[in-house]
C-alpha atoms as a PDB file:
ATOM      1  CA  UNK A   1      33.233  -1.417 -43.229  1.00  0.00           C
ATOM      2  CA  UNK A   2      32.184   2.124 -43.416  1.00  0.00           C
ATOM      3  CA  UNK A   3      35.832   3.184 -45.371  1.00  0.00           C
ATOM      4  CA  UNK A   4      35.036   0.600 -48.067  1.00  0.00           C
ATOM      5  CA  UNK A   5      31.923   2.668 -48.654  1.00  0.00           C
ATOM      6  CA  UNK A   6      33.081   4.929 -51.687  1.00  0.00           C
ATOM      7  CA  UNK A   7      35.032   1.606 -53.412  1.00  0.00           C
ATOM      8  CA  UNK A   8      31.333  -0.552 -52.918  1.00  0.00           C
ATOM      9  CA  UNK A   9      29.556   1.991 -54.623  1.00  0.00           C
ATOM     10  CA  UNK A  10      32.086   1.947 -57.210  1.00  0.00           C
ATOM     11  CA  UNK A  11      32.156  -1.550 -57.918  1.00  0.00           C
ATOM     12  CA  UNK A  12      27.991  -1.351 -57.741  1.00  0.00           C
ATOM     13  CA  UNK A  13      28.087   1.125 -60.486  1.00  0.00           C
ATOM     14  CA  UNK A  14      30.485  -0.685 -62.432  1.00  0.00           C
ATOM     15  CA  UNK A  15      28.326  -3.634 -62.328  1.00  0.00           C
ATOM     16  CA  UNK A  16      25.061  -1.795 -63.428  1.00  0.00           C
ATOM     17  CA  UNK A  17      23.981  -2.074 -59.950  1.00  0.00           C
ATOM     18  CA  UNK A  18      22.010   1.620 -59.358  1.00  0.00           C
ATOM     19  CA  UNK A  19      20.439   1.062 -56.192  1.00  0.00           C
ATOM     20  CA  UNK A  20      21.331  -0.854 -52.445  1.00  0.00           C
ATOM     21  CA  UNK A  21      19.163  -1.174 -48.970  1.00  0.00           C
ATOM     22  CA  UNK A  22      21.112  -1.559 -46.547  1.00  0.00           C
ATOM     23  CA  UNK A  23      19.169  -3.450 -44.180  1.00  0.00           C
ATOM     24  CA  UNK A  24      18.583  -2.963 -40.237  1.00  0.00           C
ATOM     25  CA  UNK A  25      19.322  -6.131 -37.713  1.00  0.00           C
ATOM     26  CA  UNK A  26      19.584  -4.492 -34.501  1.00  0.00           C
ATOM     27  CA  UNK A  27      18.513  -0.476 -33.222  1.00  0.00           C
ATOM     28  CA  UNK A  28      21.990   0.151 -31.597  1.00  0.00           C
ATOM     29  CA  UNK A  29      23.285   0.616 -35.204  1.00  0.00           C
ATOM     30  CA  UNK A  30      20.214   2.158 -36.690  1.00  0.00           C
ATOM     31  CA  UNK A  31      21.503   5.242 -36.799  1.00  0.00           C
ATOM     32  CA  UNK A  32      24.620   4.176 -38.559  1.00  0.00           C
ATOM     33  CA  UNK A  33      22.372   2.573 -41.074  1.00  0.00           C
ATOM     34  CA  UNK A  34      19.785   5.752 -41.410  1.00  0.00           C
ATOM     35  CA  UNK A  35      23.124   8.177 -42.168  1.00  0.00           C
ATOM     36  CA  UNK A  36      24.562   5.870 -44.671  1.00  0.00           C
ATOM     37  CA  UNK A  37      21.509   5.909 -46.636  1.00  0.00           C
ATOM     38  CA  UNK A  38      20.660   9.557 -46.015  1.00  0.00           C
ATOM     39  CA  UNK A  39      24.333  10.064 -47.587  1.00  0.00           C
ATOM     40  CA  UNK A  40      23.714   8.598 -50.646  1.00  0.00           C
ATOM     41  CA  UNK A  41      20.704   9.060 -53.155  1.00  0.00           C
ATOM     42  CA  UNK A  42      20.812   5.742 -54.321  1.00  0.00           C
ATOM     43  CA  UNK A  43      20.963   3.460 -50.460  1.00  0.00           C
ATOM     44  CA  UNK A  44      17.813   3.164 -48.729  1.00  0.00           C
ATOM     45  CA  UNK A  45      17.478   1.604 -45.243  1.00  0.00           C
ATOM     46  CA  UNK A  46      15.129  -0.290 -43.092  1.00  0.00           C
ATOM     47  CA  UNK A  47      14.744  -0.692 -39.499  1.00  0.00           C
ATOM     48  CA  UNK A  48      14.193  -3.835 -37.565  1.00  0.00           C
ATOM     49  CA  UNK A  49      15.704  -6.346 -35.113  1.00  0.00           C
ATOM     50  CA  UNK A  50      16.942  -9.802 -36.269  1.00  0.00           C
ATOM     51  CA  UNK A  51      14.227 -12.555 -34.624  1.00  0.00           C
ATOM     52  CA  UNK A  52      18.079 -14.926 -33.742  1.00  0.00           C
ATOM     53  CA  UNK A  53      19.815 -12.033 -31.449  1.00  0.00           C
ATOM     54  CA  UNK A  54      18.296 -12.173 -27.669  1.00  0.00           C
ATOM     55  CA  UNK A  55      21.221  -9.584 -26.429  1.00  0.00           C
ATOM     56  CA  UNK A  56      20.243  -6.424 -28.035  1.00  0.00           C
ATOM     57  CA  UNK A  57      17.770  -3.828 -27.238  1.00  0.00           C
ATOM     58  CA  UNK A  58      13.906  -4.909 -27.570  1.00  0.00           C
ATOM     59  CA  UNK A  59      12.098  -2.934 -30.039  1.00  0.00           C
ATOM     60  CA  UNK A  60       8.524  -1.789 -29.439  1.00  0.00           C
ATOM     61  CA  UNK A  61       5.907  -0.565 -32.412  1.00  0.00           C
ATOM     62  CA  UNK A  62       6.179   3.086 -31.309  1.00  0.00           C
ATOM     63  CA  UNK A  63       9.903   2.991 -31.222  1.00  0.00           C
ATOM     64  CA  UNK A  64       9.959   1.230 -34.520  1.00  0.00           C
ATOM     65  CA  UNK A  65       7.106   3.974 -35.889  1.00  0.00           C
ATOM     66  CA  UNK A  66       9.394   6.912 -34.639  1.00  0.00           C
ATOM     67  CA  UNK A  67      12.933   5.400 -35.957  1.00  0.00           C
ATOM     68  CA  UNK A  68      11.286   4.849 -39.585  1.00  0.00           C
ATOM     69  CA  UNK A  69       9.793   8.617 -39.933  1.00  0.00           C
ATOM     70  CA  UNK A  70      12.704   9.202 -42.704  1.00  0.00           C
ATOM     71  CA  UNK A  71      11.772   8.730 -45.842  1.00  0.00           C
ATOM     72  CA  UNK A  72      14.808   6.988 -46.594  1.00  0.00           C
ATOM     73  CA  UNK A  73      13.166   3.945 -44.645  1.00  0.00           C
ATOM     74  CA  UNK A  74      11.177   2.127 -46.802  1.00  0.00           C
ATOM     75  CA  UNK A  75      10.553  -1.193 -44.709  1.00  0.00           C
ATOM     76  CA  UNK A  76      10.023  -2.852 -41.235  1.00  0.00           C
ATOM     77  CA  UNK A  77      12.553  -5.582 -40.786  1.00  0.00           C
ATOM     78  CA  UNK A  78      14.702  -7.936 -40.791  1.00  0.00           C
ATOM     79  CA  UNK A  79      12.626  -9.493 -38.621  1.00  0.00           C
ATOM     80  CA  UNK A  80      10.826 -13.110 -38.706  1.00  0.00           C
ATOM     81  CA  UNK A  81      11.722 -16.277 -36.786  1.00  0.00           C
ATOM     82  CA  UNK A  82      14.782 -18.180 -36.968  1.00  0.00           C
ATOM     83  CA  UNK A  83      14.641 -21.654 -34.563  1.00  0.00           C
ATOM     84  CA  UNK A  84      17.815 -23.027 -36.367  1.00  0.00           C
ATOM     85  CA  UNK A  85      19.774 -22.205 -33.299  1.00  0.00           C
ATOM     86  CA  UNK A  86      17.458 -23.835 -30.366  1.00  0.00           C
ATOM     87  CA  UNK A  87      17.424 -27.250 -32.295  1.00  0.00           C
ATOM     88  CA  UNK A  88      16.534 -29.521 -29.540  1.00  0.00           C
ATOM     89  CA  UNK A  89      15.056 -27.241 -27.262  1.00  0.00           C
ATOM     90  CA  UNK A  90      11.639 -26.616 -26.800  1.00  0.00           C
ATOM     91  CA  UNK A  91       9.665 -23.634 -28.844  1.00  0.00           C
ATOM     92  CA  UNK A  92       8.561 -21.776 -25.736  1.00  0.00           C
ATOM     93  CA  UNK A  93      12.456 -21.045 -25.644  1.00  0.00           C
ATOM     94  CA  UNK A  94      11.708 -19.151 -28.694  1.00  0.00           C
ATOM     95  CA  UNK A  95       8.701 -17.240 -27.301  1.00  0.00           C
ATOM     96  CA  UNK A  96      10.350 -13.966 -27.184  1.00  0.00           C
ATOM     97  CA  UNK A  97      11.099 -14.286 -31.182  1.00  0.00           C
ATOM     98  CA  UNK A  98       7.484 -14.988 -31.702  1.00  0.00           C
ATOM     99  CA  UNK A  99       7.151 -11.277 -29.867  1.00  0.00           C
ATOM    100  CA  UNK A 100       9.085  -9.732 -31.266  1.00  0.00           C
ATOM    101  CA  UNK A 101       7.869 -10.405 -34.602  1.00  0.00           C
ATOM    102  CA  UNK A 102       4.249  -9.686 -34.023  1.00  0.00           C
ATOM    103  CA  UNK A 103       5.949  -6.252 -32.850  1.00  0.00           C
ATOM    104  CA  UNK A 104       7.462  -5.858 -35.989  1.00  0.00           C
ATOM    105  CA  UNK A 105       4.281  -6.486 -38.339  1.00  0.00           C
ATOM    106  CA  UNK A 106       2.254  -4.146 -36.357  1.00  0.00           C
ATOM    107  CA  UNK A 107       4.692  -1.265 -37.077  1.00  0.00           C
ATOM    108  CA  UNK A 108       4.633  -1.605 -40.277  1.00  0.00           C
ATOM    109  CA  UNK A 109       0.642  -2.075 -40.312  1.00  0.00           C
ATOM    110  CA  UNK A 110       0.434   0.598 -38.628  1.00  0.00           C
ATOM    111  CA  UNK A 111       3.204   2.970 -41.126  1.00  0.00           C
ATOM    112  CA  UNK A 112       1.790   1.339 -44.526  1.00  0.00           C
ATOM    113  CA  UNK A 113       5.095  -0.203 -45.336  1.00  0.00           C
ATOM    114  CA  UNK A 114       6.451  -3.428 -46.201  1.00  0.00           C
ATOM    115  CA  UNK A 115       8.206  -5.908 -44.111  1.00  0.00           C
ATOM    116  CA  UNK A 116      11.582  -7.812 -44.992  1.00  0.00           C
ATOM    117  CA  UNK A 117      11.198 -11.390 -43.347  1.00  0.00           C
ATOM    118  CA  UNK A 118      13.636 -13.508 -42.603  1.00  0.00           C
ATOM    119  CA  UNK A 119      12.842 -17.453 -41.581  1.00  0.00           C
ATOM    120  CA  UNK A 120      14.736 -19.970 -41.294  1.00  0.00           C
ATOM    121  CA  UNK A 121      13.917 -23.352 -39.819  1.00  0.00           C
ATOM    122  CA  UNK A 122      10.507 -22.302 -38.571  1.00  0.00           C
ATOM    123  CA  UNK A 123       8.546 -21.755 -41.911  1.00  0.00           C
ATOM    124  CA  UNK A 124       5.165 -23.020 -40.500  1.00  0.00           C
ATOM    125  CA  UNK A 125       5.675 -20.902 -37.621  1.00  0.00           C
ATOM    126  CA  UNK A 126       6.526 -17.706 -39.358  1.00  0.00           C
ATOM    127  CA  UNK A 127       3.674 -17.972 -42.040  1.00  0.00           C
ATOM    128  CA  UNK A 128       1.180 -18.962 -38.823  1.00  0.00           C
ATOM    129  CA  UNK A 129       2.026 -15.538 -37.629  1.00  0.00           C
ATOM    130  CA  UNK A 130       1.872 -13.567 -40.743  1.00  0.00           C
ATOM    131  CA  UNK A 131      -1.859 -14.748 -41.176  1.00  0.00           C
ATOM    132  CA  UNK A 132      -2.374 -14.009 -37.222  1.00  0.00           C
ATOM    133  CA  UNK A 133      -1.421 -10.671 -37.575  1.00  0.00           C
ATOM    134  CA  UNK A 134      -2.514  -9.659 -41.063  1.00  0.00           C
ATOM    135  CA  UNK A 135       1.252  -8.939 -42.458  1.00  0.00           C
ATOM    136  CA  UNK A 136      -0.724  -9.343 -46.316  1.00  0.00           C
ATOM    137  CA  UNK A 137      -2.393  -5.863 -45.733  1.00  0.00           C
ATOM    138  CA  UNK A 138       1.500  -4.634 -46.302  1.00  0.00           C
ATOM    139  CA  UNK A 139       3.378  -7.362 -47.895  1.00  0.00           C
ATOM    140  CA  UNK A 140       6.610  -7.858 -47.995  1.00  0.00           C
ATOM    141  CA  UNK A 141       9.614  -9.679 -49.632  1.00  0.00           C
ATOM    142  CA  UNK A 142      10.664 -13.328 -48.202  1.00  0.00           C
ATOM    143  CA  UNK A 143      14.338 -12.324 -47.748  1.00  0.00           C
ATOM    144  CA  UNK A 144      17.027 -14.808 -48.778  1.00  0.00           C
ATOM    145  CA  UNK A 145      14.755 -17.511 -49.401  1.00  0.00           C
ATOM    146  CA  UNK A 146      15.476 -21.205 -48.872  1.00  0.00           C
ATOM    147  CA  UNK A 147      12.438 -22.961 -48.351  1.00  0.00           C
ATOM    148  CA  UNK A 148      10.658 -25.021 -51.094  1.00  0.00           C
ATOM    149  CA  UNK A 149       7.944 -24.123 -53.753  1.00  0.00           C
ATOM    150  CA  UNK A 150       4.901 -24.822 -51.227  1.00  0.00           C
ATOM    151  CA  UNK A 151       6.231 -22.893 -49.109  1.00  0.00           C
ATOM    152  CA  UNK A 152       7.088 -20.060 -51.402  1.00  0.00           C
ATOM    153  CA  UNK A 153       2.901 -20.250 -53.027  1.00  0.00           C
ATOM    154  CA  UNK A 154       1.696 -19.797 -49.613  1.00  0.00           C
ATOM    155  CA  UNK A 155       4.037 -16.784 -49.283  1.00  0.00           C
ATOM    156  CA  UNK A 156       3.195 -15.553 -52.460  1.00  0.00           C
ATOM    157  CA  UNK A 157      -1.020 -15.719 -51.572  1.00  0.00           C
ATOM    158  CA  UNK A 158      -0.173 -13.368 -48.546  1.00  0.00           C
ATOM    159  CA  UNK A 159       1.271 -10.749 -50.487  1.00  0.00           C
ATOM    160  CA  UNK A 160       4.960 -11.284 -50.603  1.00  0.00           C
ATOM    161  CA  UNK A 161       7.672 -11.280 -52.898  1.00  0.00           C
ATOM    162  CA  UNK A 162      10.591 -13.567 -52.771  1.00  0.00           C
ATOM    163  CA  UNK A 163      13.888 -13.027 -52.895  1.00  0.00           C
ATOM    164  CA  UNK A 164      16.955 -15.599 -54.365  1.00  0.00           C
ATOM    165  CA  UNK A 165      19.766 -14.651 -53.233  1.00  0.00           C
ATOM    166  CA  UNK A 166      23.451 -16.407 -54.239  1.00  0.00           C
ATOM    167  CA  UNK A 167      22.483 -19.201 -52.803  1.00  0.00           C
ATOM    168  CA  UNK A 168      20.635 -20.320 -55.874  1.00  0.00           C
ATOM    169  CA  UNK A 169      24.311 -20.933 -57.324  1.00  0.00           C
ATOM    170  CA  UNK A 170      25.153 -22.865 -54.798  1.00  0.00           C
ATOM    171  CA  UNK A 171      25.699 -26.796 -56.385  1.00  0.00           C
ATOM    172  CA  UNK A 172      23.239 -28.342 -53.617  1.00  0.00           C
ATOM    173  CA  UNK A 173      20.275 -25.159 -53.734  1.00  0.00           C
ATOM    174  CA  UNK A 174      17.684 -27.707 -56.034  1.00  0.00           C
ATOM    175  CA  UNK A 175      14.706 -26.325 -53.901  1.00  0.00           C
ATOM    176  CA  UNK A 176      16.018 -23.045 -54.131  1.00  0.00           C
ATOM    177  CA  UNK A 177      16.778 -23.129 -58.192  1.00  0.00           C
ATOM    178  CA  UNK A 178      13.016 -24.757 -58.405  1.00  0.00           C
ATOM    179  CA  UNK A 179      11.789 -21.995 -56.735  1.00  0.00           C
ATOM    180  CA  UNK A 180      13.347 -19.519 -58.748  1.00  0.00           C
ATOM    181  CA  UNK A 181      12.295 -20.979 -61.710  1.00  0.00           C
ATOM    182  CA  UNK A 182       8.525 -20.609 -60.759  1.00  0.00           C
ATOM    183  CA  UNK A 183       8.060 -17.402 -58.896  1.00  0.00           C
ATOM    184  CA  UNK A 184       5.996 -15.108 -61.203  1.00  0.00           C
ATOM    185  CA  UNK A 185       8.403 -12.593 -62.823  1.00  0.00           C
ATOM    186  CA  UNK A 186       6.541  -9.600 -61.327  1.00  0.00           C
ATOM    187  CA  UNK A 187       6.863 -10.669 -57.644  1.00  0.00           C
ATOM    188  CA  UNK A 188      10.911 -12.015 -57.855  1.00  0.00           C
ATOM    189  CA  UNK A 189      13.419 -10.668 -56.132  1.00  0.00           C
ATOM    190  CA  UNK A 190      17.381 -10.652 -55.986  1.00  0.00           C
ATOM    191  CA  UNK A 191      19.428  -9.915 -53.711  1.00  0.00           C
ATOM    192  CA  UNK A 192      23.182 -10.653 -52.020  1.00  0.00           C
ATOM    193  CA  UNK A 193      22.225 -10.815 -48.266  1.00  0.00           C
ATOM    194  CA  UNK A 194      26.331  -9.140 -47.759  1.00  0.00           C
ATOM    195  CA  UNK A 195      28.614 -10.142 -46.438  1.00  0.00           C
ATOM    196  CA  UNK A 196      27.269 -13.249 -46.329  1.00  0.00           C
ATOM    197  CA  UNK A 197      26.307 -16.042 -49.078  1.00  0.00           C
ATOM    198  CA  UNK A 198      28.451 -14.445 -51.957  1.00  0.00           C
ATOM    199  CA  UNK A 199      27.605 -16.725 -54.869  1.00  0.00           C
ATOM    200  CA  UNK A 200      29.567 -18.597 -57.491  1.00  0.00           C
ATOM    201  CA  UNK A 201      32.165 -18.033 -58.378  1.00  0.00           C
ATOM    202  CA  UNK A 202      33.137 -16.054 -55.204  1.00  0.00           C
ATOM    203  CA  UNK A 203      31.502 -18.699 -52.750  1.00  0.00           C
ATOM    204  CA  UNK A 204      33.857 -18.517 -49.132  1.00  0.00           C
ATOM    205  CA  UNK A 205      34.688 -14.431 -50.373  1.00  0.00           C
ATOM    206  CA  UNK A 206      32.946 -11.635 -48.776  1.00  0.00           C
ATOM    207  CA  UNK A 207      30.007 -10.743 -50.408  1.00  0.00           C
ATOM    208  CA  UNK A 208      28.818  -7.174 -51.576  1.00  0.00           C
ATOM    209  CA  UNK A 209      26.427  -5.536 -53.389  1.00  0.00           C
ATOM    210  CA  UNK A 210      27.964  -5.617 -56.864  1.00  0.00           C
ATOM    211  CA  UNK A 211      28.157  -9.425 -56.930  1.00  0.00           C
ATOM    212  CA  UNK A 212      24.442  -9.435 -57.253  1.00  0.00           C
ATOM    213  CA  UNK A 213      24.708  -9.433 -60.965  1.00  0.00           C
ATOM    214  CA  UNK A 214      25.733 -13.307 -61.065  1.00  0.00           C
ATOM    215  CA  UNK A 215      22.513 -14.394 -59.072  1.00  0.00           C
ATOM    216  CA  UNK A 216      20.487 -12.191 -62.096  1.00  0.00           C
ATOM    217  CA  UNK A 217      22.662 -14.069 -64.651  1.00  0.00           C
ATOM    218  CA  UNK A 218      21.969 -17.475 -62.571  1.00  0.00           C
ATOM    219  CA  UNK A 219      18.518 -16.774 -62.587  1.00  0.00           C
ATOM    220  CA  UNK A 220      18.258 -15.738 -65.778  1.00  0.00           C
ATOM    221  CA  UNK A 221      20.197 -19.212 -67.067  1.00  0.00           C
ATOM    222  CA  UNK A 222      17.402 -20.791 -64.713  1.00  0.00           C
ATOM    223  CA  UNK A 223      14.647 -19.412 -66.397  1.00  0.00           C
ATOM    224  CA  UNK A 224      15.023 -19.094 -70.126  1.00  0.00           C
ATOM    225  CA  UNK A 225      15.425 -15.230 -69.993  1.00  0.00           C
ATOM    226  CA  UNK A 226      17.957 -12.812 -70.770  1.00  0.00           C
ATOM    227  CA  UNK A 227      19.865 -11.091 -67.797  1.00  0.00           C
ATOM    228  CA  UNK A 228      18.400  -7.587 -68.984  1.00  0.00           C
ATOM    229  CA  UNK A 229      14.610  -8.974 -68.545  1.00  0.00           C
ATOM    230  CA  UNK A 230      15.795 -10.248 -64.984  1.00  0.00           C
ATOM    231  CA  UNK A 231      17.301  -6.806 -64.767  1.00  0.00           C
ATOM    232  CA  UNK A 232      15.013  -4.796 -65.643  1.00  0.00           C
ATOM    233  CA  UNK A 233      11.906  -6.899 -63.743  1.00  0.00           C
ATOM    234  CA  UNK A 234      13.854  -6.999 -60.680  1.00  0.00           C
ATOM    235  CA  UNK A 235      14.280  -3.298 -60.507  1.00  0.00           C
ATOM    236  CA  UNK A 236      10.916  -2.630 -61.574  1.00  0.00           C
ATOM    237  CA  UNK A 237       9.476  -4.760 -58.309  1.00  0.00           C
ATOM    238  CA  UNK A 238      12.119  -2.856 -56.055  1.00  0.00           C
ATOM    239  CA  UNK A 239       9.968   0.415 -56.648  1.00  0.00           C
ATOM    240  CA  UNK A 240       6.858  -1.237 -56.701  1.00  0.00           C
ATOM    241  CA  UNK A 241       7.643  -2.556 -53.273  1.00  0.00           C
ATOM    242  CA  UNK A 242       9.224  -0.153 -52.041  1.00  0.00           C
ATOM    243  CA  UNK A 243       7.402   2.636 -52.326  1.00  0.00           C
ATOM    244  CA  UNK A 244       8.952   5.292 -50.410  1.00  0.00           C
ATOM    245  CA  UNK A 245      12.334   4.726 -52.433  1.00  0.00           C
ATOM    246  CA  UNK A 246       9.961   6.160 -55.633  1.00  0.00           C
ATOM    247  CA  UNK A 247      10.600   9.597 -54.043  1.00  0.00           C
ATOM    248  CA  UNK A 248      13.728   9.553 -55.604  1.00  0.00           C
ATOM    249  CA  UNK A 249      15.787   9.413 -58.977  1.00  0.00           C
ATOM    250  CA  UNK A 250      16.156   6.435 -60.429  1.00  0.00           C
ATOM    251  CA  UNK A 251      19.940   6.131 -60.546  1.00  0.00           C
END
């Protein structure tokens, strides 16, 4: 991945794309993450452990603290819970993701920054814990977001953006689409969630930054509005959110 850099940059600017996080799933390749975005003005990183993966290194608040001291990390995260994978097992098997998450929202209570969350079949679960451990005093965005619009209000009262990624193109995504139809304009999100999910009409390809124009110009078509006010609203909420990636130029 790291030679196709230069040419995803490219096709980002070509697509009026000016800015990327590349987000952190696991500390053995923080540092990977950290110098890609220290390389580049316009890539920002975060630095987290995905709640699905038991077989990488545990993180702890004070190694989390430490690893996001660059300024070039302006979130805690991807973290959450994700019980899509222990389906038929009992949710003490997921006690370790519950952990691990309250690890995660106390490093970035305790740093002032926001958290990227990522929940998938455990949406009761995951907001329980927000509440329990005060994850509105920092907010956040709702990563890739598939859950419904009661689910997305309840979100939205604790602080956190959501984020539609190219999933909403996707022919089956109703809950999805209704969702981003409804989430105030100044607390939406988009997003490509790469390589993963590209969205019409490059569903099955591998998905990059640049492709996160067509979920604006879905969203847009979804809500009445031009792709420039989607655009422009988008980015706007990025910097608001983000506030560490302020300290430098808008690209």
């Amino acid at each position: 991945m790291a030679e196709r850099v230069p040419q995803l940059l490219d096709n980002m600017r070509a697509h009026s794309v000016s800015h990327a996080l590349c987000v952190g799933i696991d500390l053995e390749a923080f540092p990977e993450v950290l110098a890609l975005a220290q390389r580049h003005n316009n890539v920002f990183a975060s630095v987290g452990v995905h709640p699905a993966d038991a077989s990488v290194q545990e993180p702890d608040v004070d190694g989390l603290v430490q690893r996001a001291a660059s300024s070039k990390v302006v979130a805690i995260g991807e973290t959450g819970l994700d019980y899509f994978r222990l389906e038929g097992r009992t949710l003490d098997a997921a006690e370790w993701q519950r952990k691990r998450f309250r690890t995660h929202i106390r490093a970035a209570r305790a740093l002032r920054l926001p958290l990227i969350i990522h929940t998938r079949a455990a949406i009761e679960d995951t907001l329980i814990l927000m509440r329990e451990e005060g994850a509105e005093e920092v907010g956040g965005v709702m990563h890739c977001f598939t859950e419904g619009w009661d689910a997305a209000q309840e979100a939205l009262a604790l602080n956190f953006h959501i984020s539609i990624s190219g999933i909403v193109t996707f022919k089956n995504a109703s809950a999805v689409q209704e969702v981003a139809r409804r989430v105030p304009l100044q607390r939406l999100l988009i997003e490509t969630d790469s390589p993963y999910l590209a969205p019409a009409p490059h569903r099955g390809a591998v998905n990059e930054p640049a492709f996160v124009h067509y979920v604006g110009r879905f969203v847009a078509q979804l809500r009445g509005e031009t792709e420039t006010s989607i655009a422009t609203a988008t980015t706007e909420n990025f910097f608001t959110l983000f506030k560490r990636a302020c300290t430098f130029t808008h690209i």
